[in-house]
C-alpha atoms as a PDB file:
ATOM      1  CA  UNK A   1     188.949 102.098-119.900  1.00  0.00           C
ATOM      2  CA  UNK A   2     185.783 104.443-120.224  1.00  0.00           C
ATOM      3  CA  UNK A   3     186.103 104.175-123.863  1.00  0.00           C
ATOM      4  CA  UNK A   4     186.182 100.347-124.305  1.00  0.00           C
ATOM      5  CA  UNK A   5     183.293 100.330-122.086  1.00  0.00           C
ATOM      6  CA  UNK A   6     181.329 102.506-124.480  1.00  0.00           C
ATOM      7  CA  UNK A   7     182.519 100.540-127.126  1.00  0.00           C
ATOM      8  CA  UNK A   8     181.135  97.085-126.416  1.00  0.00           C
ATOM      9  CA  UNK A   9     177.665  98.006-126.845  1.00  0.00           C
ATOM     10  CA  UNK A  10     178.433  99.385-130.331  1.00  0.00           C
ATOM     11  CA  UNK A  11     180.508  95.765-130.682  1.00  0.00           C
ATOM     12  CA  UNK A  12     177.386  93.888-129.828  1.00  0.00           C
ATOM     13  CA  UNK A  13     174.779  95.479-131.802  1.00  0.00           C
ATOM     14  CA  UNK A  14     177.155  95.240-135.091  1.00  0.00           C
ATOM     15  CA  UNK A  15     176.865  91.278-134.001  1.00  0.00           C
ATOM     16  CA  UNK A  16     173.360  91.151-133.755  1.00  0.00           C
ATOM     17  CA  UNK A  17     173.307  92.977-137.210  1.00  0.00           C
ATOM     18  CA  UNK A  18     175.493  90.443-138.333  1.00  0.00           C
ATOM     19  CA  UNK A  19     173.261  87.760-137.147  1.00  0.00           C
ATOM     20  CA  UNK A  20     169.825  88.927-138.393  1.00  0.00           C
ATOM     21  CA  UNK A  21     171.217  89.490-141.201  1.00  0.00           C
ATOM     22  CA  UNK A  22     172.309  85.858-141.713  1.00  0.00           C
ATOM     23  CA  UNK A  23     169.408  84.127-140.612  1.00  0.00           C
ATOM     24  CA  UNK A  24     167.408  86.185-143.419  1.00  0.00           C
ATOM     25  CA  UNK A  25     169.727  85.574-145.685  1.00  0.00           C
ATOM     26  CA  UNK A  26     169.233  81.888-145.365  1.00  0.00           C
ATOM     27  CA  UNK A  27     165.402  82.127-144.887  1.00  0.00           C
ATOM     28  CA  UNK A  28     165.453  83.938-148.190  1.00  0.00           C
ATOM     29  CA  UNK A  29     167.578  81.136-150.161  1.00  0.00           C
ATOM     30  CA  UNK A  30     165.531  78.464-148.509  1.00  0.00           C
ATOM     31  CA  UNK A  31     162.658  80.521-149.839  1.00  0.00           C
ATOM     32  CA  UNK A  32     163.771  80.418-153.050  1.00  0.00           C
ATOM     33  CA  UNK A  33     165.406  77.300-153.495  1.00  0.00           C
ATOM     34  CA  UNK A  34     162.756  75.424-152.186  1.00  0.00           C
ATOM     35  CA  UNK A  35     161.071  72.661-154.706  1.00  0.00           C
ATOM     36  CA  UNK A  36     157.565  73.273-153.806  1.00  0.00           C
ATOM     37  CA  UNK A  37     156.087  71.161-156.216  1.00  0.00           C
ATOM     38  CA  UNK A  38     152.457  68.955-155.491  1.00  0.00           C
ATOM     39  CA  UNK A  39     153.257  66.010-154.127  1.00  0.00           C
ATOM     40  CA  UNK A  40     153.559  62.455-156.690  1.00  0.00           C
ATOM     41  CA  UNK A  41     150.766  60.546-156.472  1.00  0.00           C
ATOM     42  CA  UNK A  42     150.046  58.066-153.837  1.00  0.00           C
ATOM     43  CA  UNK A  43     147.798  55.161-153.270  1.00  0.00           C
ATOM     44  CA  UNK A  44     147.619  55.836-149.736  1.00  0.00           C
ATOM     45  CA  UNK A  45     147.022  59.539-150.310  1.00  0.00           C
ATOM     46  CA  UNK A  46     144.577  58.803-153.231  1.00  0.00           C
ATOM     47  CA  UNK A  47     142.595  56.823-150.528  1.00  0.00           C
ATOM     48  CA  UNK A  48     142.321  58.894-147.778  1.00  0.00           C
ATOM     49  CA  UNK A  49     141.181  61.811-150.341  1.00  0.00           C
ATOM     50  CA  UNK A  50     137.900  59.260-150.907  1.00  0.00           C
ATOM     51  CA  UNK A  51     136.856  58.935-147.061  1.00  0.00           C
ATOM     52  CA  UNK A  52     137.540  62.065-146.522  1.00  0.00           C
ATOM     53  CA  UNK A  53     135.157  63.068-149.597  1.00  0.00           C
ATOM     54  CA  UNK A  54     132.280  60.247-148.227  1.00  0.00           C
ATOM     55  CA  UNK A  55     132.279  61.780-144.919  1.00  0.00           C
ATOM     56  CA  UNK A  56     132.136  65.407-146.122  1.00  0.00           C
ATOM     57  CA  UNK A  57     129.045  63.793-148.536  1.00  0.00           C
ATOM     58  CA  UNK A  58     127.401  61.861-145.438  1.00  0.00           C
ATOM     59  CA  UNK A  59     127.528  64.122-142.924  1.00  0.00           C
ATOM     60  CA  UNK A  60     124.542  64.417-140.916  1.00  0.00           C
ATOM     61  CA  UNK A  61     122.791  68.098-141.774  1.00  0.00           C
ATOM     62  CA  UNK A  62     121.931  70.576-139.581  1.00  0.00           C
ATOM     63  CA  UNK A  63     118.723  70.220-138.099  1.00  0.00           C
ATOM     64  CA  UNK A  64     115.552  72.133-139.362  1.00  0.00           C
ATOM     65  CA  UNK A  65     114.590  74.757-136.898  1.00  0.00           C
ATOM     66  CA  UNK A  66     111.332  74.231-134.822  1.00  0.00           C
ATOM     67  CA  UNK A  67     108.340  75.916-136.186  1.00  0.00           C
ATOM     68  CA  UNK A  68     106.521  78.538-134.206  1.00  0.00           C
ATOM     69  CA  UNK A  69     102.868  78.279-132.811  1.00  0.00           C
ATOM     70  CA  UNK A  70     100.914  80.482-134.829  1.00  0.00           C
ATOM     71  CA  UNK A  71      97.709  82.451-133.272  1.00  0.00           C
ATOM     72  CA  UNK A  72      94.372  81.764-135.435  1.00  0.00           C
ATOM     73  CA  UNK A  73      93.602  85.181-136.813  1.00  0.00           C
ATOM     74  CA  UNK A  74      90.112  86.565-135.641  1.00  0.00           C
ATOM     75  CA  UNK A  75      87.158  85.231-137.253  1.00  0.00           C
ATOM     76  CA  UNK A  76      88.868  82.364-138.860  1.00  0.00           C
ATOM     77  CA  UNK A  77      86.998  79.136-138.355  1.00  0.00           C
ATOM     78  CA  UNK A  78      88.423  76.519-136.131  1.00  0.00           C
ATOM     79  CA  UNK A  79      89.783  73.156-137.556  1.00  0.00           C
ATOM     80  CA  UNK A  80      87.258  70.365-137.960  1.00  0.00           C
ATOM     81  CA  UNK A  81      87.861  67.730-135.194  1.00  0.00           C
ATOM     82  CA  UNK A  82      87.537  64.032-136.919  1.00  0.00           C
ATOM     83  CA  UNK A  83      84.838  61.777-136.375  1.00  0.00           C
ATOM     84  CA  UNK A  84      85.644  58.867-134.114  1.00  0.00           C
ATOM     85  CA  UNK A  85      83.201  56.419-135.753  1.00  0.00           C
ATOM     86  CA  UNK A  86      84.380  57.131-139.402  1.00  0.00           C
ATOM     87  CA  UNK A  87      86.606  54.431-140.831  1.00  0.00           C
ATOM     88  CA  UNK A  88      90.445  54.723-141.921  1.00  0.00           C
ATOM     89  CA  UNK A  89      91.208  55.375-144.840  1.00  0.00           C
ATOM     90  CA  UNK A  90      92.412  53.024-147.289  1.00  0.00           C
ATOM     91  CA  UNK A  91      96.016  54.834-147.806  1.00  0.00           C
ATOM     92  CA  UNK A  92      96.576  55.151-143.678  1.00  0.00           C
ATOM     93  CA  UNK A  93      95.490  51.489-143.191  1.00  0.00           C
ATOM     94  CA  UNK A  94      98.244  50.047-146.511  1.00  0.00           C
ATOM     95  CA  UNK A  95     101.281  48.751-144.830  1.00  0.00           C
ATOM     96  CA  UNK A  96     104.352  50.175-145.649  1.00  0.00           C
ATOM     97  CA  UNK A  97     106.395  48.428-148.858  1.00  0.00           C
ATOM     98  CA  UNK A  98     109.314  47.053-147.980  1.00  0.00           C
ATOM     99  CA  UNK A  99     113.092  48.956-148.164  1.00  0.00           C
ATOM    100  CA  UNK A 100     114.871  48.223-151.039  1.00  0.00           C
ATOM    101  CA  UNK A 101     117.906  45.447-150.786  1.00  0.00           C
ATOM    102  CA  UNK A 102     121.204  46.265-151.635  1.00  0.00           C
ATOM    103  CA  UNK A 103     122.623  44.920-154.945  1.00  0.00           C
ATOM    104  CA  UNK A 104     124.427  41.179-153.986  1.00  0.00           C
ATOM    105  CA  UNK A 105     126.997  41.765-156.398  1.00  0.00           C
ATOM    106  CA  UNK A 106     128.131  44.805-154.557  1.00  0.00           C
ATOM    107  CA  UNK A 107     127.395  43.230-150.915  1.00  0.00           C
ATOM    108  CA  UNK A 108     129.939  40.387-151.752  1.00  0.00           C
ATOM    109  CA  UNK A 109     132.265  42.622-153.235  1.00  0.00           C
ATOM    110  CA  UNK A 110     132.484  41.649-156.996  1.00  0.00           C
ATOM    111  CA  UNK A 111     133.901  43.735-159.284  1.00  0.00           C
ATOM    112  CA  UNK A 112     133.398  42.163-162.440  1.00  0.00           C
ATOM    113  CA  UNK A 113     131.703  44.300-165.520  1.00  0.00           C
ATOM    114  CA  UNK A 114     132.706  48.053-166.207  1.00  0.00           C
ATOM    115  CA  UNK A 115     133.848  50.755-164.035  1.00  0.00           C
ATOM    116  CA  UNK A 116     133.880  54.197-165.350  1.00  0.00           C
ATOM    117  CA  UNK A 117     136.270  57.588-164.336  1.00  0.00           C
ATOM    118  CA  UNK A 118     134.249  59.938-161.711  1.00  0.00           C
ATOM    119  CA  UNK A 119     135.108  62.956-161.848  1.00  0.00           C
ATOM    120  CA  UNK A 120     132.597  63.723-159.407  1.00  0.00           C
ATOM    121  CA  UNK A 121     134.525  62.255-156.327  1.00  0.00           C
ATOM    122  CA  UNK A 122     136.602  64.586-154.918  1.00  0.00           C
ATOM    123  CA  UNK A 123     137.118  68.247-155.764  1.00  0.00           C
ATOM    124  CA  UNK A 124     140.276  68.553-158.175  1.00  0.00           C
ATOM    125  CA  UNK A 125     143.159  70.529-156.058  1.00  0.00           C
ATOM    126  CA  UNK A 126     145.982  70.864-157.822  1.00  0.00           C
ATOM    127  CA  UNK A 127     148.723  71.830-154.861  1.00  0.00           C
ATOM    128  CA  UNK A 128     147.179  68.911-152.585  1.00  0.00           C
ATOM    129  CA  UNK A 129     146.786  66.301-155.419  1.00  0.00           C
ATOM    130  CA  UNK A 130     143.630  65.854-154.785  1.00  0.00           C
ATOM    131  CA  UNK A 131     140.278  64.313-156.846  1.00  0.00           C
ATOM    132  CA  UNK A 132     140.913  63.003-160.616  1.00  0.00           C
ATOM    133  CA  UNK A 133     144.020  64.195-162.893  1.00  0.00           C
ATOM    134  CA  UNK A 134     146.342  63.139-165.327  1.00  0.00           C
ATOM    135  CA  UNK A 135     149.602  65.056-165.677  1.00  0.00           C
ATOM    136  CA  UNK A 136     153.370  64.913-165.810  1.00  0.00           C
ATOM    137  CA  UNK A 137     156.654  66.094-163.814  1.00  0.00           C
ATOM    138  CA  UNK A 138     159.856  66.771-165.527  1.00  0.00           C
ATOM    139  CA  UNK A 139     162.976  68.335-163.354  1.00  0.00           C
ATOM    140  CA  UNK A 140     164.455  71.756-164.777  1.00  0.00           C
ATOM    141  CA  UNK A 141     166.629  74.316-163.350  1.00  0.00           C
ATOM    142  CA  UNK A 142     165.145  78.161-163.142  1.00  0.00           C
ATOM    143  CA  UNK A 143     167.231  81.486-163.135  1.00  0.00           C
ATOM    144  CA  UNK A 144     168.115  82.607-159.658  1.00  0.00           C
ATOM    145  CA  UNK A 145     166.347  79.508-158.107  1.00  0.00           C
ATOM    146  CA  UNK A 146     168.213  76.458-159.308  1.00  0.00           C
ATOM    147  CA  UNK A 147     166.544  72.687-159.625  1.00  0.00           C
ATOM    148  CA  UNK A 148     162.776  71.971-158.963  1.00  0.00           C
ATOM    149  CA  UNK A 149     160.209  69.770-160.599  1.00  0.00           C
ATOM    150  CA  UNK A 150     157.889  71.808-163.449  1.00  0.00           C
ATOM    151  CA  UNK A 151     154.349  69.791-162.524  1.00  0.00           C
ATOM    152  CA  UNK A 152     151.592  70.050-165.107  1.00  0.00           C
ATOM    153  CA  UNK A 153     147.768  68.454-164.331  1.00  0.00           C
ATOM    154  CA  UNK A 154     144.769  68.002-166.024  1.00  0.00           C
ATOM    155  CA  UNK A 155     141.468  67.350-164.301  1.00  0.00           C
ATOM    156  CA  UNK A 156     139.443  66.606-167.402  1.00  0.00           C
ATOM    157  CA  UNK A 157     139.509  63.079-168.071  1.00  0.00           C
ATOM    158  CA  UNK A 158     137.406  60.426-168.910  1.00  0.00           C
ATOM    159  CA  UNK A 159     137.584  56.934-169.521  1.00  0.00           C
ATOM    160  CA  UNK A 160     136.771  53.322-168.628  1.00  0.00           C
ATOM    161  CA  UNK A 161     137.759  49.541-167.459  1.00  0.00           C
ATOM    162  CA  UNK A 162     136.299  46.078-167.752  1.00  0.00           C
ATOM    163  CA  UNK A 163     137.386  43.785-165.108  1.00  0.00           C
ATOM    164  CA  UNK A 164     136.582  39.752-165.797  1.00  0.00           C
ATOM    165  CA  UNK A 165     137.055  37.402-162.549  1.00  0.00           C
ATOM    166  CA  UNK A 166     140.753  38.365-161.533  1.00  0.00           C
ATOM    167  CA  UNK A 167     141.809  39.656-164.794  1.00  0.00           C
ATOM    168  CA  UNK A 168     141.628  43.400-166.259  1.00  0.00           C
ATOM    169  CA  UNK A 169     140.702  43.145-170.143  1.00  0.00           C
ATOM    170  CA  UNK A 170     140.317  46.525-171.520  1.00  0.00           C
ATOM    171  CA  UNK A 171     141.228  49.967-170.426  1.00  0.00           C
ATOM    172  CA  UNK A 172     140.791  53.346-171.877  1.00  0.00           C
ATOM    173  CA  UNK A 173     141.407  56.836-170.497  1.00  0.00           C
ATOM    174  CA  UNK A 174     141.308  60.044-172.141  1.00  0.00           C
ATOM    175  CA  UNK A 175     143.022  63.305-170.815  1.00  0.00           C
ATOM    176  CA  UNK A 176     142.049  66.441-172.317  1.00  0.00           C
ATOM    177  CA  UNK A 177     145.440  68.376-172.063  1.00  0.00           C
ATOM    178  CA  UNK A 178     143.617  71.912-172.966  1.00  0.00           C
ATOM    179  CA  UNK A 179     143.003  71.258-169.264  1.00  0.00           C
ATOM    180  CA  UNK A 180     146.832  71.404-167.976  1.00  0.00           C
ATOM    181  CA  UNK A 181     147.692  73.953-165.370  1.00  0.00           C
ATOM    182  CA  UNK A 182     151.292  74.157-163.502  1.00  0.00           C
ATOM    183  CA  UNK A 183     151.975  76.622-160.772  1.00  0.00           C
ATOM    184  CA  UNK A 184     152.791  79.678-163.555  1.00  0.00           C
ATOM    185  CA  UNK A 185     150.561  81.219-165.965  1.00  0.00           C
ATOM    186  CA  UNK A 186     153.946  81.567-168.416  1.00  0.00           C
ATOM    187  CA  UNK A 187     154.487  77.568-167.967  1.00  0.00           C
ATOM    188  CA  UNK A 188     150.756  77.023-168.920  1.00  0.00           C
ATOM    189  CA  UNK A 189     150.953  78.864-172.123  1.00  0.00           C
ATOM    190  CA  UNK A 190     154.256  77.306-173.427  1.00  0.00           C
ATOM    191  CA  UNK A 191     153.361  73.535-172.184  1.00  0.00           C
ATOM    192  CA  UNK A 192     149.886  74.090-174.400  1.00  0.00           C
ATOM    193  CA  UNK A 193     152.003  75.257-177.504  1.00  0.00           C
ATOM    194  CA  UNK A 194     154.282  72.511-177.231  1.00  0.00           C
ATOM    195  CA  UNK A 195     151.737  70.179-177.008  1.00  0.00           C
ATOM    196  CA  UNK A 196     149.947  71.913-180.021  1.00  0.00           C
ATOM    197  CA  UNK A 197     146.535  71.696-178.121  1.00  0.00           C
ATOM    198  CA  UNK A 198     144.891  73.964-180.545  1.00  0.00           C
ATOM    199  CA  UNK A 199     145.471  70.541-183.235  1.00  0.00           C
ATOM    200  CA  UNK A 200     145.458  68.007-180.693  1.00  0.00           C
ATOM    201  CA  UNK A 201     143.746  68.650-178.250  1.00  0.00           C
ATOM    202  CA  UNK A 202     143.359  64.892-175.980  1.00  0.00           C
ATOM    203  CA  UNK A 203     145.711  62.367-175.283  1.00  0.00           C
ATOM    204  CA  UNK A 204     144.871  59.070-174.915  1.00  0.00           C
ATOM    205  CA  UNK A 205     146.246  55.762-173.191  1.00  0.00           C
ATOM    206  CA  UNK A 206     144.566  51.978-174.433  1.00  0.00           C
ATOM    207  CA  UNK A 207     145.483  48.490-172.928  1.00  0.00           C
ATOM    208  CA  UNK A 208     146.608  45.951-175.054  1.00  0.00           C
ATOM    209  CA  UNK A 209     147.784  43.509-173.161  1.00  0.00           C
ATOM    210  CA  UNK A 210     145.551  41.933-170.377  1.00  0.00           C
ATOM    211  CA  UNK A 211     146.283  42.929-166.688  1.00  0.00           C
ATOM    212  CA  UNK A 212     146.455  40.241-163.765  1.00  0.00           C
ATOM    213  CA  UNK A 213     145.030  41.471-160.431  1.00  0.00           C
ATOM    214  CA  UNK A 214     145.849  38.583-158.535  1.00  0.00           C
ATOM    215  CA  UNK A 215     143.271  36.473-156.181  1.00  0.00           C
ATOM    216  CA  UNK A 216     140.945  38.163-154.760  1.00  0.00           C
ATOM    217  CA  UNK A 217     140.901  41.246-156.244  1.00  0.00           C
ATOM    218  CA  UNK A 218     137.399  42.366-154.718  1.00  0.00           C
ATOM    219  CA  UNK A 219     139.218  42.034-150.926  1.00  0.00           C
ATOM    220  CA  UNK A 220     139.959  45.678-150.761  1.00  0.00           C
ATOM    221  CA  UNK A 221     143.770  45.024-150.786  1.00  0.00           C
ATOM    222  CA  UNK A 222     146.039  47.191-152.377  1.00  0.00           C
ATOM    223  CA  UNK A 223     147.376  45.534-155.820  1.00  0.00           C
ATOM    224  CA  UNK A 224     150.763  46.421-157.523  1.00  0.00           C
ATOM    225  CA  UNK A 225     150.620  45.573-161.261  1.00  0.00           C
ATOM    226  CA  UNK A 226     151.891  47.307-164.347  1.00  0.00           C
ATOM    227  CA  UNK A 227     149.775  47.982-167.658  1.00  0.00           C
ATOM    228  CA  UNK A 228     151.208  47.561-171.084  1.00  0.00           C
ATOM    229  CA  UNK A 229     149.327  49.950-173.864  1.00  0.00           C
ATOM    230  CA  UNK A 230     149.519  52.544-176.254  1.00  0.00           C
ATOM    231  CA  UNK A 231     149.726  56.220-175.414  1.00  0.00           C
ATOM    232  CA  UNK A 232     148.581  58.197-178.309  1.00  0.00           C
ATOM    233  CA  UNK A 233     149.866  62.189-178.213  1.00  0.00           C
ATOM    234  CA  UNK A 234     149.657  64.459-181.174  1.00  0.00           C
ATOM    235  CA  UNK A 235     148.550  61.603-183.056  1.00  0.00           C
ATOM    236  CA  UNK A 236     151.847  59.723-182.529  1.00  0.00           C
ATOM    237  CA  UNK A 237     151.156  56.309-180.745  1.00  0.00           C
ATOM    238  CA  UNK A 238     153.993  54.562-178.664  1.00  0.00           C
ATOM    239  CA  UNK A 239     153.975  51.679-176.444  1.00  0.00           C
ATOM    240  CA  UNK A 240     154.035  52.413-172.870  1.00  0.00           C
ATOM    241  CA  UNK A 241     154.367  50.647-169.091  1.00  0.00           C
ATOM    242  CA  UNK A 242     152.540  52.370-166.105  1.00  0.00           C
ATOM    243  CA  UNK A 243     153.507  50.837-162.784  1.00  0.00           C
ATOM    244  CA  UNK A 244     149.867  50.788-161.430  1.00  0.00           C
ATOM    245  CA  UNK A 245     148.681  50.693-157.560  1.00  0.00           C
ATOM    246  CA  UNK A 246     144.662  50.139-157.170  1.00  0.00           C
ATOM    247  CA  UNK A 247     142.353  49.264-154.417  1.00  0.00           C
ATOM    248  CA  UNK A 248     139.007  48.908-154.236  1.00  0.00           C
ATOM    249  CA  UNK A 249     137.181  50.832-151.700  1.00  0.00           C
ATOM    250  CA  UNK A 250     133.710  49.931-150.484  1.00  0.00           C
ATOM    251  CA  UNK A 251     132.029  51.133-154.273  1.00  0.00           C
ATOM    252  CA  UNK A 252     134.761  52.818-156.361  1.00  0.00           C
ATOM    253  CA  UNK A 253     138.403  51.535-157.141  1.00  0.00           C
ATOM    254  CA  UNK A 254     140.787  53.985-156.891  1.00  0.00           C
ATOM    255  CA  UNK A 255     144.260  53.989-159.319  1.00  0.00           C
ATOM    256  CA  UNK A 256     147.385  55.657-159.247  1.00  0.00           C
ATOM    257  CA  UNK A 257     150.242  55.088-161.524  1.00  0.00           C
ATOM    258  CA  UNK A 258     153.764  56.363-163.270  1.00  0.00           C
ATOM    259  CA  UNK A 259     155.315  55.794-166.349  1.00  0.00           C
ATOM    260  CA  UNK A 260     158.773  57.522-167.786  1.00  0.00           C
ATOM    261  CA  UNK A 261     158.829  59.113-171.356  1.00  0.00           C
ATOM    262  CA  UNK A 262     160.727  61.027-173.745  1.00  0.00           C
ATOM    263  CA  UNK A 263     158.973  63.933-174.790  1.00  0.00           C
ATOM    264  CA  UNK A 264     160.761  63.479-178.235  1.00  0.00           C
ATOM    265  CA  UNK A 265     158.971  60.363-178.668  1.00  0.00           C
ATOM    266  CA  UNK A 266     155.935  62.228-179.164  1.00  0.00           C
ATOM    267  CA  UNK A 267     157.375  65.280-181.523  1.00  0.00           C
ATOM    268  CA  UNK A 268     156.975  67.403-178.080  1.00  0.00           C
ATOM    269  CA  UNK A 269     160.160  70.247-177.660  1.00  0.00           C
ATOM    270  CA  UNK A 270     160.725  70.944-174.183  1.00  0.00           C
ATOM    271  CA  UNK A 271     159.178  74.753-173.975  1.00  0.00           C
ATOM    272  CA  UNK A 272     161.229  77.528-173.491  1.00  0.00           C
ATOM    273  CA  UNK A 273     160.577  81.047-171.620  1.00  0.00           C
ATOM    274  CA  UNK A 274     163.176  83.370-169.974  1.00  0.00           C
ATOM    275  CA  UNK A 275     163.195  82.191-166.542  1.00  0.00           C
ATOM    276  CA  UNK A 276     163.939  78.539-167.810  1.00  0.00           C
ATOM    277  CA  UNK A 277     167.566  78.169-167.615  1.00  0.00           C
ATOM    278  CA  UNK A 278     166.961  74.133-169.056  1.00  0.00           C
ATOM    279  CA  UNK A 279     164.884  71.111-168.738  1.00  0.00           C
ATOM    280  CA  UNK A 280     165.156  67.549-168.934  1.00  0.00           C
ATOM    281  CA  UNK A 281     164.139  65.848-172.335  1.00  0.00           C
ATOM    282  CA  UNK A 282     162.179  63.179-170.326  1.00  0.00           C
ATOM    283  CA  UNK A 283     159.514  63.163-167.430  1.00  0.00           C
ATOM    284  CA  UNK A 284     157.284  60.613-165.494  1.00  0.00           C
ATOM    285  CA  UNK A 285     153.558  60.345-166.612  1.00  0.00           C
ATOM    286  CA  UNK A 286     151.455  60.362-163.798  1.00  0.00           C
ATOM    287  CA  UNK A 287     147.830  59.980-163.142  1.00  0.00           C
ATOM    288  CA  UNK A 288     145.117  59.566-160.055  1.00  0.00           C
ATOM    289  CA  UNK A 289     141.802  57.906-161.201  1.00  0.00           C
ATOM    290  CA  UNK A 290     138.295  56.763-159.412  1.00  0.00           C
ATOM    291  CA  UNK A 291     136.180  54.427-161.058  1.00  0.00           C
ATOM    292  CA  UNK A 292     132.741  53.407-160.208  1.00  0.00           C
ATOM    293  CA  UNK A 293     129.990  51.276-161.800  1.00  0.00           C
ATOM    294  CA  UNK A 294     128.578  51.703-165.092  1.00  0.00           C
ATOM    295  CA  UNK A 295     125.008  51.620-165.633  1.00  0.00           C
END
């Protein structure tokens, strides 16, 4: 009896063992397994990147501190008290000129003329897909991790759209994919050889065919449209469809969109390094914009 006493507490810390050692077990796998990838882009996200930019650039700064009293220093001459019967001076007596008035176009929300890419408006982050990028995704499965999404981004692009009454008539954005970064140093060097950046170094993406916003585009509505143009990598041009979402927000109109491709299409071989077991032949296109006014 003594001895299957003194047994049980041997029994029970085996369990425990047992169980600790499960529970890091599966930590571990979710660890690795786990498709950490930046999120796809997202009107909605896109959007509340903006505001949260304005308020960071409008918030009220911290207030000057108060100046001292300073002591006249000994045998300095006191300040000269002003005549009472002198007359103003012209400059005190001009009334003040008037503030300047806000441009009516913007006031009643047109958005006809150009609109160019600002890359000023929000900082580029590439984990929280944040500020201005163009990029891709394309699903692959790693060595002792199994299937997640390989996400490239570029945050130097520029480019430009003219928008007549409800109808968008020309578009043109340039991505410099020298630019590209993923989550791995290794990925970065085999995306830019595969993309022969050293040759070609910009991609670029032109409307041809004439996009319809709908009524009311200047509401500040979300719209849901596609664009039809050509996409022009290592100087091979192909006809492509981005599903677009825009929305204009106070001053800037902010776009997101997707479009699927076939890396073949554009004499691009999937890259290869060690710790890629294989990758899809295709991925989506993907790109987060904010336009403002030209001059």
């Amino acid at each position: 009896m003594l001895q299957r006493i003194k047994r049980r507490p041997v029994l029970w810390s085996v369990v425990a063992i047992a169980l600790v050692l499960v529970v890091l077990l599966a930590i571990g796998l979710w660890w690795w397994l786990r498709d950490d990838a930046p999120a796809r882009v997202d009107l909605g996200t896109a959007v509340s990147t903006l505001e949260d930019d304005v308020v960071e650039s409008t918030a009220t700064p911290a207030a000057a501190p108060t100046a001292m009293p300073t002591t006249p220093e000994a045998g300095a001459e006191p300040a000269a008290v002003p005549d009472p019967t002198t007359t103003p001076s012209a400059a005190a007596s001009t009334p003040a000129e008037p503030e300047a008035q806000p441009n009516e176009e913007m006031v009643s929300g047109g958005v006809d003329g150009q609109w160019i890419v600002d890359t000023s408006i929000a900082e580029f982050d590439y984990d929280e897909s944040a500020g201005t990028f163009v990029g891709f995704r394309v699903e692959e499965e790693l060595a002792s991790i199994g299937s997640t999404t390989a996400v490239g981004r570029t945050p130097l692009v520029s480019g430009s759209l003219t928008i007549d009454g409800e109808t968008v008539t020309s578009v043109t954005v340039e991505a410099d994919m020298t630019g590209i970064i993923t989550d791995d140093s290794r990925r970065d060097r085999a995306i830019q050889s595969a993309l022969s950046t050293g040759s070609f170094p910009t991609a670029l993406f032109t409307l041809t065919e004439p996009i319809d916003l709908g009524t009311d585009p200047g509401s500040g509505g979300p719209v849901n449209t596609t664009a039809v143009g050509e996409l022009t990598v290592k100087d091979i041009t192909r006809t492509v469809e981005i599903a677009l979402e825009a929305q204009l927000v106070d001053d800037t109109v902010v776009v997101v969109g997707t479009a699927e491709v076939v890396f073949a299409d554009y004499d691009v071989t999937v890259p290869q390094v060690p710790i890629v077991l294989s990758a899809e032949d295709h991925g989506i296109i993907e790109l987060q914009l904010f336009f403002t006014r030209g001059s």
